[in-house]
Protein backbone atom coordinates (compact mmCIF):
# COMPACT_ATOMS: atom_id res chain seq x y z
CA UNK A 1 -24.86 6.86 -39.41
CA UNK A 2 -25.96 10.47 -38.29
CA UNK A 3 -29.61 9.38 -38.17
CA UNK A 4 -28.41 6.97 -35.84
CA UNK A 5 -26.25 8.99 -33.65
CA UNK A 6 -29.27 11.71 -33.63
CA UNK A 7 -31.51 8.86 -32.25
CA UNK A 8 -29.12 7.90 -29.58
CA UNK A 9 -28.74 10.96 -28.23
CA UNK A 10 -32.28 12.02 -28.40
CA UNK A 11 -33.43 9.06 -26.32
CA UNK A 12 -30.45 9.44 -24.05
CA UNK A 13 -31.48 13.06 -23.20
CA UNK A 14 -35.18 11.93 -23.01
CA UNK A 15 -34.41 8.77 -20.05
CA UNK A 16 -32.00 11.44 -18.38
CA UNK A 17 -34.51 14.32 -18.21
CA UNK A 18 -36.65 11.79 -16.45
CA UNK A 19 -34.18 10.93 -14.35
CA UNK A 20 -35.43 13.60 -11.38
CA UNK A 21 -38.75 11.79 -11.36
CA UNK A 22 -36.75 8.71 -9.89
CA UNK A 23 -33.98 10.29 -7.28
CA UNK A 24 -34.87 7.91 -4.59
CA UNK A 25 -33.80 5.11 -6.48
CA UNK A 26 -31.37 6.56 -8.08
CA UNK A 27 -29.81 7.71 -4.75
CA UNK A 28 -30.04 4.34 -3.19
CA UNK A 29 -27.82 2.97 -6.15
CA UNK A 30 -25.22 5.75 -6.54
CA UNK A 31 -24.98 5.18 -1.84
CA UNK A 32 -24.57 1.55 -3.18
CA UNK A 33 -21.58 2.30 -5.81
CA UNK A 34 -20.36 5.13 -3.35
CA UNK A 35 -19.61 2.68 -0.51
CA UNK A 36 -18.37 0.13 -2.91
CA UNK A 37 -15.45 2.78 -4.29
CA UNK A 38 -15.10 3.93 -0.85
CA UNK A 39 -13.91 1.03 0.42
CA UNK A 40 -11.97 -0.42 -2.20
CA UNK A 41 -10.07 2.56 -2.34
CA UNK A 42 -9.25 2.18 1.20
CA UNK A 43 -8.05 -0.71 0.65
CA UNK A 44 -5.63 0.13 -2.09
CA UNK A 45 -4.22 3.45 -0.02
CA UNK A 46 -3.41 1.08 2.80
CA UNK A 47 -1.56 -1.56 0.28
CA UNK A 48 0.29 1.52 -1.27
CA UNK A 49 1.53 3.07 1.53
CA UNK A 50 2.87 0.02 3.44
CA UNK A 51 4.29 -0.90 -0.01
CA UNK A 52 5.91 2.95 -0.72
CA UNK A 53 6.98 2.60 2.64
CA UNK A 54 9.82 -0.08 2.00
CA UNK A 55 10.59 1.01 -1.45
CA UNK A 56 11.58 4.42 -0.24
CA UNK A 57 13.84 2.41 1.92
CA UNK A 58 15.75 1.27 -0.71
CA UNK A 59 18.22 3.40 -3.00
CA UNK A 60 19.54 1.59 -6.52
CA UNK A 61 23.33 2.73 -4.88
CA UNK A 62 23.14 0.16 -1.61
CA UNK A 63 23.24 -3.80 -1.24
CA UNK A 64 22.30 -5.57 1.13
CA UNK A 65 24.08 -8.93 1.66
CA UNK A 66 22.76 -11.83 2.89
CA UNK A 67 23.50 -15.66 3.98
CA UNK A 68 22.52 -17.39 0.84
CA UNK A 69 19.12 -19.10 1.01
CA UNK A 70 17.44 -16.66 3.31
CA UNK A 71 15.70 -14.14 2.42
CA UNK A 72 15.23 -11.62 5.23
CA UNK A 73 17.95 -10.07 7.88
CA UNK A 74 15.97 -11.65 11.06
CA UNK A 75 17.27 -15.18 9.66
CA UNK A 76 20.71 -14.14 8.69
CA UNK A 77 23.86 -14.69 10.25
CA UNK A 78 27.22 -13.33 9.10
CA UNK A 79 30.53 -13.68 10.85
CA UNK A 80 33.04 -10.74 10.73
CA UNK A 81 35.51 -12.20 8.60
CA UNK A 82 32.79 -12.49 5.62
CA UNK A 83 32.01 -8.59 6.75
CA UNK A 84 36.04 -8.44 6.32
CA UNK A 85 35.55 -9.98 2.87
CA UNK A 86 32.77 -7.63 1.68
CA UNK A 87 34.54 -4.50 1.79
CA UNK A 88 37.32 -5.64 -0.28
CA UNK A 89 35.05 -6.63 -3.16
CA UNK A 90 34.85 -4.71 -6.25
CA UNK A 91 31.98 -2.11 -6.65
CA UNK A 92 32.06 -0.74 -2.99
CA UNK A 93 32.17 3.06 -2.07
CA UNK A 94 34.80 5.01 -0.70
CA UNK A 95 33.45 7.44 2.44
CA UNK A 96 36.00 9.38 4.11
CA UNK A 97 38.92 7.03 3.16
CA UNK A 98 36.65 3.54 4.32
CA UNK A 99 35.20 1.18 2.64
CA UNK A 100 31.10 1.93 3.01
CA UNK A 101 30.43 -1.01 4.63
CA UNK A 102 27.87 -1.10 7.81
CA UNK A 103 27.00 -4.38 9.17
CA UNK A 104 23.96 -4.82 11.22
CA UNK A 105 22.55 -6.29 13.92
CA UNK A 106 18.93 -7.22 14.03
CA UNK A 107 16.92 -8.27 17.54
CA UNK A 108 13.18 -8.00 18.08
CA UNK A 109 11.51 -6.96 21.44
CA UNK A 110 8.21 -6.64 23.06
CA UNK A 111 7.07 -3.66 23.59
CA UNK A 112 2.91 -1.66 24.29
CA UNK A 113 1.23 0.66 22.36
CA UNK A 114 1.13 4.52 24.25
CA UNK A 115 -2.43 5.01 24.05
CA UNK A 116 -4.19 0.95 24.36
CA UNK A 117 -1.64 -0.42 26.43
CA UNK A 118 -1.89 -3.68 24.13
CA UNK A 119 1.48 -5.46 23.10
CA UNK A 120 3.23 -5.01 19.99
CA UNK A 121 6.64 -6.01 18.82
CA UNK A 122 9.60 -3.41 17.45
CA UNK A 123 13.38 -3.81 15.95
CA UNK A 124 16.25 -2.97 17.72
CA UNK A 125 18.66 -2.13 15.30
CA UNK A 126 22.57 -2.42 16.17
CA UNK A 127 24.79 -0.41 13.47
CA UNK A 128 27.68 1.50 13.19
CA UNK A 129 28.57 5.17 12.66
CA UNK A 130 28.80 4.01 9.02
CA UNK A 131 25.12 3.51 8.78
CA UNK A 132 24.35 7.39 8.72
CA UNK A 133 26.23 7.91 5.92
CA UNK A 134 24.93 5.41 3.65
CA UNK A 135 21.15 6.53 4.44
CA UNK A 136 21.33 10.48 4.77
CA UNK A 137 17.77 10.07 5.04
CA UNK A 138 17.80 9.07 8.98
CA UNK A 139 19.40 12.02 10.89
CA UNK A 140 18.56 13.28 14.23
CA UNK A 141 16.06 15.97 15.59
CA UNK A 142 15.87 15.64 18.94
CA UNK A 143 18.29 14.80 21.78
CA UNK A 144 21.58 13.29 20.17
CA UNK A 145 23.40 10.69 19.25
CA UNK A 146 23.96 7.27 21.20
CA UNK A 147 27.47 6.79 22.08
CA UNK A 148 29.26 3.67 21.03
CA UNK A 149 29.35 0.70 24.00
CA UNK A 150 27.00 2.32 25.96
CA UNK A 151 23.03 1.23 26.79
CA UNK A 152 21.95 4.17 24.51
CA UNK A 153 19.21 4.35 22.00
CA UNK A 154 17.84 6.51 19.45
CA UNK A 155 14.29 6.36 18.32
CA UNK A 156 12.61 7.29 15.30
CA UNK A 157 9.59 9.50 15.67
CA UNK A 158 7.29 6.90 14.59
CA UNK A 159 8.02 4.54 17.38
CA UNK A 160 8.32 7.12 20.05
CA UNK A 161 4.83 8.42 19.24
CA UNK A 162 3.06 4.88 19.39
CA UNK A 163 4.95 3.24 21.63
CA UNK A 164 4.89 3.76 25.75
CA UNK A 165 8.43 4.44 27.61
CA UNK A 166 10.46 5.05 23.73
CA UNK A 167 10.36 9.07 24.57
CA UNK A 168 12.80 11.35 24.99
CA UNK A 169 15.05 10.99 28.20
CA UNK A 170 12.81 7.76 29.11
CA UNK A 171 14.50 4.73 30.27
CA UNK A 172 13.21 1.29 28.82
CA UNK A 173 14.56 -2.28 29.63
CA UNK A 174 14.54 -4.49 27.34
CA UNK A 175 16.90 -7.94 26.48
CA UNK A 176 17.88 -7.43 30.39
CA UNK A 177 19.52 -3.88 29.50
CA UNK A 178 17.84 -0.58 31.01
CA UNK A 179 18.62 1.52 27.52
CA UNK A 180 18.46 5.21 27.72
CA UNK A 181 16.53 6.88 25.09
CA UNK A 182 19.00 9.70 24.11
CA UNK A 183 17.73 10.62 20.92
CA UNK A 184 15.10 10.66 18.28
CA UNK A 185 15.51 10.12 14.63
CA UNK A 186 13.19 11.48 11.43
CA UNK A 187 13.76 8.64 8.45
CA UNK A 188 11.44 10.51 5.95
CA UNK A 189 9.17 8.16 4.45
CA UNK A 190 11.23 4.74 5.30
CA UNK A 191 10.52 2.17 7.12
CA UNK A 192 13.36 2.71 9.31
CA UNK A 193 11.21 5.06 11.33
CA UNK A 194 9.29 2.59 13.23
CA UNK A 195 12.84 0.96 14.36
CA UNK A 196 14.70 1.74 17.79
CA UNK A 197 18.65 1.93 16.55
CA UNK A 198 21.56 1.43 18.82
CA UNK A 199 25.32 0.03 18.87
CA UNK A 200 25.77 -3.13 16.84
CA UNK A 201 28.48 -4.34 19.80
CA UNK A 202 26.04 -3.23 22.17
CA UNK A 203 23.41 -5.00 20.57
CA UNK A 204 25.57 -8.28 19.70
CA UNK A 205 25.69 -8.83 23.96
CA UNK A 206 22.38 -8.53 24.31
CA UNK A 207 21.49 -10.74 21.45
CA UNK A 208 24.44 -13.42 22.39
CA UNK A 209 25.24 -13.33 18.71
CA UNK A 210 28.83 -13.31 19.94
CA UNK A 211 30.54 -11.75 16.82
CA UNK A 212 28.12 -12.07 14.25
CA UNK A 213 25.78 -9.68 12.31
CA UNK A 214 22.86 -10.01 10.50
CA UNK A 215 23.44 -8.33 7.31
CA UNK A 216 25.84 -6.26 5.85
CA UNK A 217 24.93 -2.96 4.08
CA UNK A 218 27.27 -1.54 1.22
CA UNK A 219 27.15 1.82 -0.82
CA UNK A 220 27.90 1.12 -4.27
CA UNK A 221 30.43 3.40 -6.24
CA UNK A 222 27.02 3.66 -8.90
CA UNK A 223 24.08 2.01 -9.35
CA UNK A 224 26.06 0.36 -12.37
CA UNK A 225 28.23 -1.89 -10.06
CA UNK A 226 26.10 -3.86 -8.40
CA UNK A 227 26.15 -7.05 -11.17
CA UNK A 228 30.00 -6.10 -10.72
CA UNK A 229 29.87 -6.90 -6.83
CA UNK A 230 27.33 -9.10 -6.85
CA UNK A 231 29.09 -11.75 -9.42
CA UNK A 232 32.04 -11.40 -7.04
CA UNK A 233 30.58 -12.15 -3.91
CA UNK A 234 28.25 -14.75 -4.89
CA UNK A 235 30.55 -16.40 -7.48
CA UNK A 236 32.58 -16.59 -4.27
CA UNK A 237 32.09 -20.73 -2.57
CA UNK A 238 34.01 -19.52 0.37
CA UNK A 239 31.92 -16.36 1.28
CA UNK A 240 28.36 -18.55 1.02
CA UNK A 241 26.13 -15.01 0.80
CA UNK A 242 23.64 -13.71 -1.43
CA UNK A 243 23.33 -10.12 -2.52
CA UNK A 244 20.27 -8.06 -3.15
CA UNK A 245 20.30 -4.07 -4.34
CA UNK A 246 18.53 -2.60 -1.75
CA UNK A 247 15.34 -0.96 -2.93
CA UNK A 248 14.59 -4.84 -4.80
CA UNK A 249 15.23 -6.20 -1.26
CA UNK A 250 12.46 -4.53 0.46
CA UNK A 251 9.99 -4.00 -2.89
CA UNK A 252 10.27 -8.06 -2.52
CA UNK A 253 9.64 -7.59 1.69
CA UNK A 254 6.46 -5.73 1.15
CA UNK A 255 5.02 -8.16 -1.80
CA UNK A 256 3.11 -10.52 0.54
CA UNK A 257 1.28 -7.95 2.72
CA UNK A 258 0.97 -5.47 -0.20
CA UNK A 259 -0.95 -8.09 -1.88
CA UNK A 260 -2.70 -10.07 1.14
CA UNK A 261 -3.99 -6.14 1.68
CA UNK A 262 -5.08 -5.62 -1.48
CA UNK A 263 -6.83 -9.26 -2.08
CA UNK A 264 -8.47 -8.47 1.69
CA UNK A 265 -10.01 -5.09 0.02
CA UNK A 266 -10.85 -6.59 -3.80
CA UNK A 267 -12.95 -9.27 -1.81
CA UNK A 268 -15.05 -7.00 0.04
CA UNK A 269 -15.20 -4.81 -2.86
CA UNK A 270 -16.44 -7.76 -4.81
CA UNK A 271 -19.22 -8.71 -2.29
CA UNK A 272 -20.56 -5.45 -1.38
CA UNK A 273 -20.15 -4.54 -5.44
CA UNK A 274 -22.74 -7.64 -6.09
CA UNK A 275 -25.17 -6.16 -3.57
CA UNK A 276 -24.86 -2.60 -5.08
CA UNK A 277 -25.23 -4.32 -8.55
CA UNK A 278 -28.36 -5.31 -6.89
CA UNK A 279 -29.45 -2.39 -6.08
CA UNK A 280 -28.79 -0.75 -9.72
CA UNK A 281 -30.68 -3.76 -11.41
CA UNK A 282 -33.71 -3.25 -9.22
CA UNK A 283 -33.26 0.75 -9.65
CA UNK A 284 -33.06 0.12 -13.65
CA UNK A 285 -35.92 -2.61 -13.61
CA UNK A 286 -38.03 -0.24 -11.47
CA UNK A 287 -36.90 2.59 -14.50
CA UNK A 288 -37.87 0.54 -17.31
CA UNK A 289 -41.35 -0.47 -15.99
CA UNK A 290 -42.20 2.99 -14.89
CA UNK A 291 -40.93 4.20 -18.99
CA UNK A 292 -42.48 1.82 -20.30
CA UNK A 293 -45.16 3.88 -22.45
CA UNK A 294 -42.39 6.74 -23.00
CA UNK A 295 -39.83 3.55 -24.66
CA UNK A 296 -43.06 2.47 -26.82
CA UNK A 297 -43.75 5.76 -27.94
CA UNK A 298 -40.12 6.29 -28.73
CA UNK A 299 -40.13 2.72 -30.74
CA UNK A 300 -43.48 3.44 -32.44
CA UNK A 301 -42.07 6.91 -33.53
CA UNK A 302 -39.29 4.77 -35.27
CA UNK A 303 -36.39 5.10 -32.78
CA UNK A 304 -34.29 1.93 -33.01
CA UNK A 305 -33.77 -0.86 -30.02
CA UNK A 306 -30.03 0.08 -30.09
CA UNK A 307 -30.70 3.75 -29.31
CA UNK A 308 -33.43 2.40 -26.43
CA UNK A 309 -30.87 0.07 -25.19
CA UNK A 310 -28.13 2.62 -25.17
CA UNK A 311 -30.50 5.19 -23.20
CA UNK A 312 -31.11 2.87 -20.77
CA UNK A 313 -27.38 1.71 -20.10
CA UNK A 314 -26.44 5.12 -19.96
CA UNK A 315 -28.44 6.17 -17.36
CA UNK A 316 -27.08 3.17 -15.14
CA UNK A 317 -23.28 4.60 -16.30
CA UNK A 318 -24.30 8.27 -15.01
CA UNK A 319 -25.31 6.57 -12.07
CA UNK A 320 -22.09 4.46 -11.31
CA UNK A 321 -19.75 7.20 -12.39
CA UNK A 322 -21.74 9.50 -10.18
CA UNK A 323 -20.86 6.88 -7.42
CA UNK A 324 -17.13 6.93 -8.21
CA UNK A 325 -16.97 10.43 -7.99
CA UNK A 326 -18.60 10.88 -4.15
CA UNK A 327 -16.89 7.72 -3.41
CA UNK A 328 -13.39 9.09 -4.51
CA UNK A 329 -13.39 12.00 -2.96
CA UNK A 330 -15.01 10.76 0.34
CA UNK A 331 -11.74 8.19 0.63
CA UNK A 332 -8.99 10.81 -0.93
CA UNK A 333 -9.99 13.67 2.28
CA UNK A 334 -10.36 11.04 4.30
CA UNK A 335 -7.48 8.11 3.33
CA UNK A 336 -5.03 10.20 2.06
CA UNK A 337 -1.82 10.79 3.74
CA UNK A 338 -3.52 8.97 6.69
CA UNK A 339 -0.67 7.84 9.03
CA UNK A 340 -1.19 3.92 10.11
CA UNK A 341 1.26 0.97 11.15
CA UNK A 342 0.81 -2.26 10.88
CA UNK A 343 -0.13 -4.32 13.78
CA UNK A 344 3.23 -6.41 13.60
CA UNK A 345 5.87 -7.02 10.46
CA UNK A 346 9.31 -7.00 10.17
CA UNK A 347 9.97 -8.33 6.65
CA UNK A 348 8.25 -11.26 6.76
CA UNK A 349 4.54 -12.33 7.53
CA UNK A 350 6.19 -14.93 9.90
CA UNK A 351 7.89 -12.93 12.39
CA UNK A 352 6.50 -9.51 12.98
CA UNK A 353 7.38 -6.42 13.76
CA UNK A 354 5.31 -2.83 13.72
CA UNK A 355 5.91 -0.77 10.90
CA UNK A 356 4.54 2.41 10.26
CA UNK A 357 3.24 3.85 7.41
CA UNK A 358 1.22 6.57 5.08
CA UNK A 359 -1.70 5.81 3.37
CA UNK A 360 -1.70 6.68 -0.11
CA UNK A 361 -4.60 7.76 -2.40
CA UNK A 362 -2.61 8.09 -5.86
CA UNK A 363 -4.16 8.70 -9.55
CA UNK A 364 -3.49 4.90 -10.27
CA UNK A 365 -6.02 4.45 -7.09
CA UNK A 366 -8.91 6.63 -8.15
CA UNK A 367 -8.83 5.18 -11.85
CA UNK A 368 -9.22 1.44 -10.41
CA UNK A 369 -11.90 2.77 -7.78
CA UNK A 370 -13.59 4.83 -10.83
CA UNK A 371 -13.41 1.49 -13.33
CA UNK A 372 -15.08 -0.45 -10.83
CA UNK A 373 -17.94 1.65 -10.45
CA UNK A 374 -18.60 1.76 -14.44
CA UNK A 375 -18.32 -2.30 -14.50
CA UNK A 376 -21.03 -2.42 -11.65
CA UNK A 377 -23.04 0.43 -13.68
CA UNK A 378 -23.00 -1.84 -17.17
CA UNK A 379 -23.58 -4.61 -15.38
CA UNK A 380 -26.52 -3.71 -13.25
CA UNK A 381 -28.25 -1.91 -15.97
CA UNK A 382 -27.18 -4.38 -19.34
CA UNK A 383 -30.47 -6.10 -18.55
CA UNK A 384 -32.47 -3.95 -18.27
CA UNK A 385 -31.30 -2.27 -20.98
CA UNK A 386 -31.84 -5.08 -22.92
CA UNK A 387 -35.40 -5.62 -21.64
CA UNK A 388 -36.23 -2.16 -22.40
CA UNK A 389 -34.97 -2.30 -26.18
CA UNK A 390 -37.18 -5.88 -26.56
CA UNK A 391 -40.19 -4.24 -25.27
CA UNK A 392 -42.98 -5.07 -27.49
CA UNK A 393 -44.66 -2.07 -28.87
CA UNK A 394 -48.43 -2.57 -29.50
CA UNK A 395 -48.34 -4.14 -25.82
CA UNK A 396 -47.13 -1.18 -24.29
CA UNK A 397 -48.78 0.82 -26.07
CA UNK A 398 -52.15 -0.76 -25.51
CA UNK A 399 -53.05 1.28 -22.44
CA UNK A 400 -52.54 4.61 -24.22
């Protein structure tokens, strides 16, 4: 066993000395596996940001309730005596004396970009003062608050930076309304700051919903009592509603994009990986023929194929983990904590809304985009690995 283990690494150190004798190859390949990281990583920042994005919407402590079969707010249509219902059921929070309960309005209007003029569409929001309370999260920094029954909006800062006439003191019409923006909102790292919020009566008119809401949004007494509340509203016949805890609701809402994203990314990954696996077979090939005296030499002096296969595959490793690196930390500077939207979404790939978001370059990222590169480096040099170790030895040494 140590004979063997001394061989290995002997004729690993040997191929690698070598190694400077071939950079330009050797460059081309780890540009090839660099690019091929790069990109996938991209890919993956963009798919875990939008995704982080909704679940930091969502606390364990909040449902959301729903008419039962649909399965996002835009489609969902509650009347006020169900809202009634809701806060008397068991499980719901106490704030200030009231039952937390905020109902919501949801409408959807066209709006352009600030800097391309193109179109885009955004949420209005309707809710009540209750709303605050259950997400501390959104709170004002600029301006104020709107005032109940008035044309008054508040904007959160990632809508008023992209989109034109949603700044400060700016007047925007929209749903036949000229609304006032009054205010603009930070919402951390939710999804809530791409949305315009306003008065849920306000936003009933404009939306001729007459007296109905689109979902209803209830702080739990603890995380504990949502199967509590949710057996009691959906066991319910008369009420008709499906409940979701919160932070499930919009892990769900992101699914589709998270993983059309990431699908987008792995297939472009795939095809560029084939071409850079390519590249490291000719590199290897190109290795092997121009070794091929040094392998026969090693063979003759009694090194085994395994430790001549070994050297050769390691080389193409060094080479694809070298790629991983420069790749990884090319896309972390320049991903990372990159702000993007989307172009349209609003909780479902059918009807869209912008939502904005943070790319996000995390540890689980880097390992896939550093995994990657060592399958394309095994790959693209198993062969000629293998070639190397079946080299025949009196032929290649015939020319010495």
């Amino acid at each position: 066993m140590g004979k063997v283990l001394r061989e290995l690494l002997a004729a690993c150190r040997l191929n690698l000395s070598s190694l400077g004798a071939r950079r330009g190859g050797a460059a081309i390949t780890v540009s090839g596996f660099a690019a091929v990281v790069g990109i996938l990583i991209a890919a993956l920042a963009v798919a875990t940001g939008f995704r982080g994005a909704f679940e930091h919407a969502g606390s364990p402590d909040v449902a959301i309730v729903l008419n039962s079969g649909v399965n996002t707010e835009v489609y969902s249509s509650l009347s006020a005596d169900q809202v009634h219902a809701i806060a008397q059921a068991p499980g719901v929070a106490r704030i200030g004396g009231k039952p937390a309960v905020a109902p919501e309005v949801m409408a959807s209007f066209d709006v352009r970009y600030a800097v391309s003029g193109t179109r885009a569409t955004i949420v209005f929001r309707g809710v009540t003062p209750m709303a605050f309370r259950i997400h501390p999260a959104v709170h004002i920094v600029r301006g104020r608050m709107f005032r109940p029954g008035l044309d008054e909006i508040v904007v959160g800062e990632g809508a008023a930076a992209r989109f034109h006439g949603l700044t400060l003191g700016s007047q925007v019409t929209q749903g036949g309304r000229r609304w006032s923006v009054v205010g603009i909102f930070d919402a951390g790292d939710t999804l809530y700051g791409s949305e315009v919020w306003t008065d849920a009566h306000v936003l009933q008119d404009v939306a001729h919903s007459g007296n109905k809401y689109s979902a209803d949004i209830v702080k739990l007494a603890s995380p504990q009592a949502f199967d509590t509340f949710e057996h009691a509203l959906e066991s319910n016949p008369q009420l008709s509603v499906s409940v979701w805890q919160e932070r499930a609701y919009y892990a769900r809402q992101s699914r589709r994009i998270a993983q059309f994203i990431t699908w987008i990314g792995g297939a472009v990954a795939l095809l560029m990986g084939i071409g850079a696996i390519f590249g490291a077979l000719n590199t290897m090939y190109s290795a092997v023929a121009a070794r091929t005296r040094e392998i026969a030499t090693l063979r003759a002096l009694g090194f085994g194929r395994g430790a001549v296969l070994a050297s050769v595959l390691a080389e193409s490793l060094l080479l694809g983990l070298a790629g991983a690196a420069i790749g990884s930390t090319l896309a972390y500077f320049g991903f990372n904590n990159l702000h993007a939207s989307t172009v349209n979404y609003n909780g479902s790939i059918d009807t869209a809304t912008q939502v904005a978001f943070t790319l996000a370059v995390t540890p689980a990222v880097l390992m896939i985009g550093a995994a990657w590169a060592v399958a394309m480096g095994f790959v693209g040099g198993l062969f000629p690995a293998i070639r190397a170790a079946r080299l025949p030895v009196a032929t290649a040494l015939r020319d010495i």
